[in-house]
Protein backbone atom coordinates (compact mmCIF):
# COMPACT_ATOMS: atom_id res chain seq x y z
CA UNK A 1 -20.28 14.83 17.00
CA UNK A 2 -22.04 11.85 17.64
CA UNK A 3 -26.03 11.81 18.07
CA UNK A 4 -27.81 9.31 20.06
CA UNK A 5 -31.15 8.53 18.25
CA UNK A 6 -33.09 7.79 21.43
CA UNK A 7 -32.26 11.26 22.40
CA UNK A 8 -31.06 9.61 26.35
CA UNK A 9 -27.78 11.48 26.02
CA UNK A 10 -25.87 14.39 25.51
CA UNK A 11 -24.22 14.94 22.59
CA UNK A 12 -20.26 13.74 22.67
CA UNK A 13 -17.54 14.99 20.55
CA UNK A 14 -15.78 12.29 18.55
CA UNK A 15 -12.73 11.77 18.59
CA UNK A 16 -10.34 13.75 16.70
CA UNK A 17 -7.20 11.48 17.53
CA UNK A 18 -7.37 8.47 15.20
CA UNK A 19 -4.62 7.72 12.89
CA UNK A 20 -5.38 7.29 9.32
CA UNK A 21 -5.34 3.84 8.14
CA UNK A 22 -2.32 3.76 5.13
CA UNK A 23 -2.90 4.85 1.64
CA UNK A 24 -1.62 1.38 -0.52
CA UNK A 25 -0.40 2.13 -3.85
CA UNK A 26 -2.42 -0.20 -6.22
CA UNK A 27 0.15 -0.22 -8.63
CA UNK A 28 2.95 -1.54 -6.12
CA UNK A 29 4.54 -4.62 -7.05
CA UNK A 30 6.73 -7.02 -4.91
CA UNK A 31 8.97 -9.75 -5.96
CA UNK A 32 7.18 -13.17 -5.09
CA UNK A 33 7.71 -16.58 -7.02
CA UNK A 34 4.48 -18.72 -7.41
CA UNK A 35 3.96 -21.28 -10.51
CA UNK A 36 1.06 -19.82 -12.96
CA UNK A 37 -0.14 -21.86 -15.79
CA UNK A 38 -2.30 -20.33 -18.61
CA UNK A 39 -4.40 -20.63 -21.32
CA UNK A 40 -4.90 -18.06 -24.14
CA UNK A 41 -7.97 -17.89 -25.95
CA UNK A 42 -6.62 -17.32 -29.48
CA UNK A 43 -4.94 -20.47 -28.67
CA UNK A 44 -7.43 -22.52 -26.01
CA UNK A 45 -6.02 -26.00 -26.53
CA UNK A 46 -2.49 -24.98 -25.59
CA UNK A 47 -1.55 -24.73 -22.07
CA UNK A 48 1.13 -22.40 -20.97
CA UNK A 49 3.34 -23.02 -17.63
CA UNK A 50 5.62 -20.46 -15.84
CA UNK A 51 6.19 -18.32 -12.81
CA UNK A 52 5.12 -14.77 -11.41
CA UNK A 53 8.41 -12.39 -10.87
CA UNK A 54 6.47 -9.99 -9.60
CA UNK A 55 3.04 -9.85 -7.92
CA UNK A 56 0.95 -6.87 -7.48
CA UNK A 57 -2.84 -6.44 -7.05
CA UNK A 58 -3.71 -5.40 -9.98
CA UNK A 59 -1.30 -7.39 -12.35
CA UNK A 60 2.50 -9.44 -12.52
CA UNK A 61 5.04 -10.10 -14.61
CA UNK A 62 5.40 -13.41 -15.52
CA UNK A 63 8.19 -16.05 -16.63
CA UNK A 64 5.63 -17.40 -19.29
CA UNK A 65 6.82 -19.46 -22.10
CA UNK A 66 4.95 -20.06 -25.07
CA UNK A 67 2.71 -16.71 -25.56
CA UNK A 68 2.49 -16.23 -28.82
CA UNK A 69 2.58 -12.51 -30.53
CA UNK A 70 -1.04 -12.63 -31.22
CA UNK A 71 -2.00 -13.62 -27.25
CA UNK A 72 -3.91 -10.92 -25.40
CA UNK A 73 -6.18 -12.25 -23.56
CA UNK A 74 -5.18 -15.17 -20.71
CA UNK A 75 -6.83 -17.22 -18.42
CA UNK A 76 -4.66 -17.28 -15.64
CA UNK A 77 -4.20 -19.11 -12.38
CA UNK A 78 -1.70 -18.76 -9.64
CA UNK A 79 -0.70 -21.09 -6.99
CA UNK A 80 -1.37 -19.30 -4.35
CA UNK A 81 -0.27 -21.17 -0.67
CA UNK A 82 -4.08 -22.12 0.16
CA UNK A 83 -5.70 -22.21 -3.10
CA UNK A 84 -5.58 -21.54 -6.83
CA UNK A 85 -6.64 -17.85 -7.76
CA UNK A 86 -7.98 -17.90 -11.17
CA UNK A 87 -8.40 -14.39 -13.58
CA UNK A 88 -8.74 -13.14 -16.84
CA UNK A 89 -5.95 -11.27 -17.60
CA UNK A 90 -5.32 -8.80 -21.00
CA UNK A 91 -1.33 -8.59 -21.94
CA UNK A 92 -0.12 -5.28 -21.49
CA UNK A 93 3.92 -5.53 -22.62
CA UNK A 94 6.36 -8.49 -23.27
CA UNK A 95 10.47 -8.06 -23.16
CA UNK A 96 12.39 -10.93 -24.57
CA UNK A 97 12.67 -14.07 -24.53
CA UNK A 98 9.84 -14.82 -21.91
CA UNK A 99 8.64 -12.10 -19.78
CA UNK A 100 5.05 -10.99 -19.92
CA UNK A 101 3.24 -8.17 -18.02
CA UNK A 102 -0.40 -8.92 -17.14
CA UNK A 103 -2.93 -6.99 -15.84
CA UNK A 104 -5.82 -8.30 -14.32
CA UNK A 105 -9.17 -8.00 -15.73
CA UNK A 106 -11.43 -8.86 -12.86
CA UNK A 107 -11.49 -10.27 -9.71
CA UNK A 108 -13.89 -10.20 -7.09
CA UNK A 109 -13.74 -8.36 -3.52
CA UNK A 110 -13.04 -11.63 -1.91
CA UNK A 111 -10.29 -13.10 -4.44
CA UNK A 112 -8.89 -9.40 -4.85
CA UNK A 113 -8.66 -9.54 -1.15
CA UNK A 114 -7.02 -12.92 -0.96
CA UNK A 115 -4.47 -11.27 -3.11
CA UNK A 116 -3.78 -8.53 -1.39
CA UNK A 117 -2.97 -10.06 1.83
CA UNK A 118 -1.06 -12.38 0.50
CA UNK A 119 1.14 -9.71 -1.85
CA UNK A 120 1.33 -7.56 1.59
CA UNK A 121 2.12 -10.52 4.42
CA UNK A 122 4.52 -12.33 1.73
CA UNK A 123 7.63 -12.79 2.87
């Protein structure tokens, strides 16, 4: 029910009918190509340059030359279309010779939600 403070009206049901807005899956990735450069901070003066292979909201996987075995922590940006998105990122797994899987260590609500719509609208 809905309640009116001014107290002018009658009490109205609400309505019952509305469809739930969709459940996303935050670890859903898609496959989406944008350049990324990096920097690790065991190594700060060495800049890394590569693409995403996929792109998810929480993480990618990256074509990312050059990350050495003892590189765990990245400062990443991607190209997105309107602007460069730039995060921390920790290395979570690596598979010969250059794939990396990031996840991201922060972003805010606005960047996270720059991401997101462009992950979902991506085509």
């Amino acid at each position: 029910m809905r309640i009116d403070p001014a107290g002018l009206c009658r009490a109205v049901p609400a309505q019952a009918g509305w469809p739930a807005m969709p459940e996303e899956d935050p670890t859903e990735r898609r496959r989406l190509r944008l350049d990324v450069t990096a920097w690790s901070l065991e190594q700060t003066n060495r800049l890394m340059e590569g693409t995403t292979v996929e792109l998810g909201r929480d993480g990618a996987l990256l074509q990312l030359p050059g990350v050495g075995p003892t590189d765990v922590h990245l400062d990443v940006r991607l190209a997105l279309p309107d602007r460069g998105l730039f995060t921390p990122a920790t290395v979570v797994r690596r598979d010969a010779p250059d794939l990396v899987e990031v996840s991201f260590d922060w972003l805010d609500a606005y960047e996270r939600g720059r991401l997101r719509a462009f992950v979902r609208n991506a085509r």
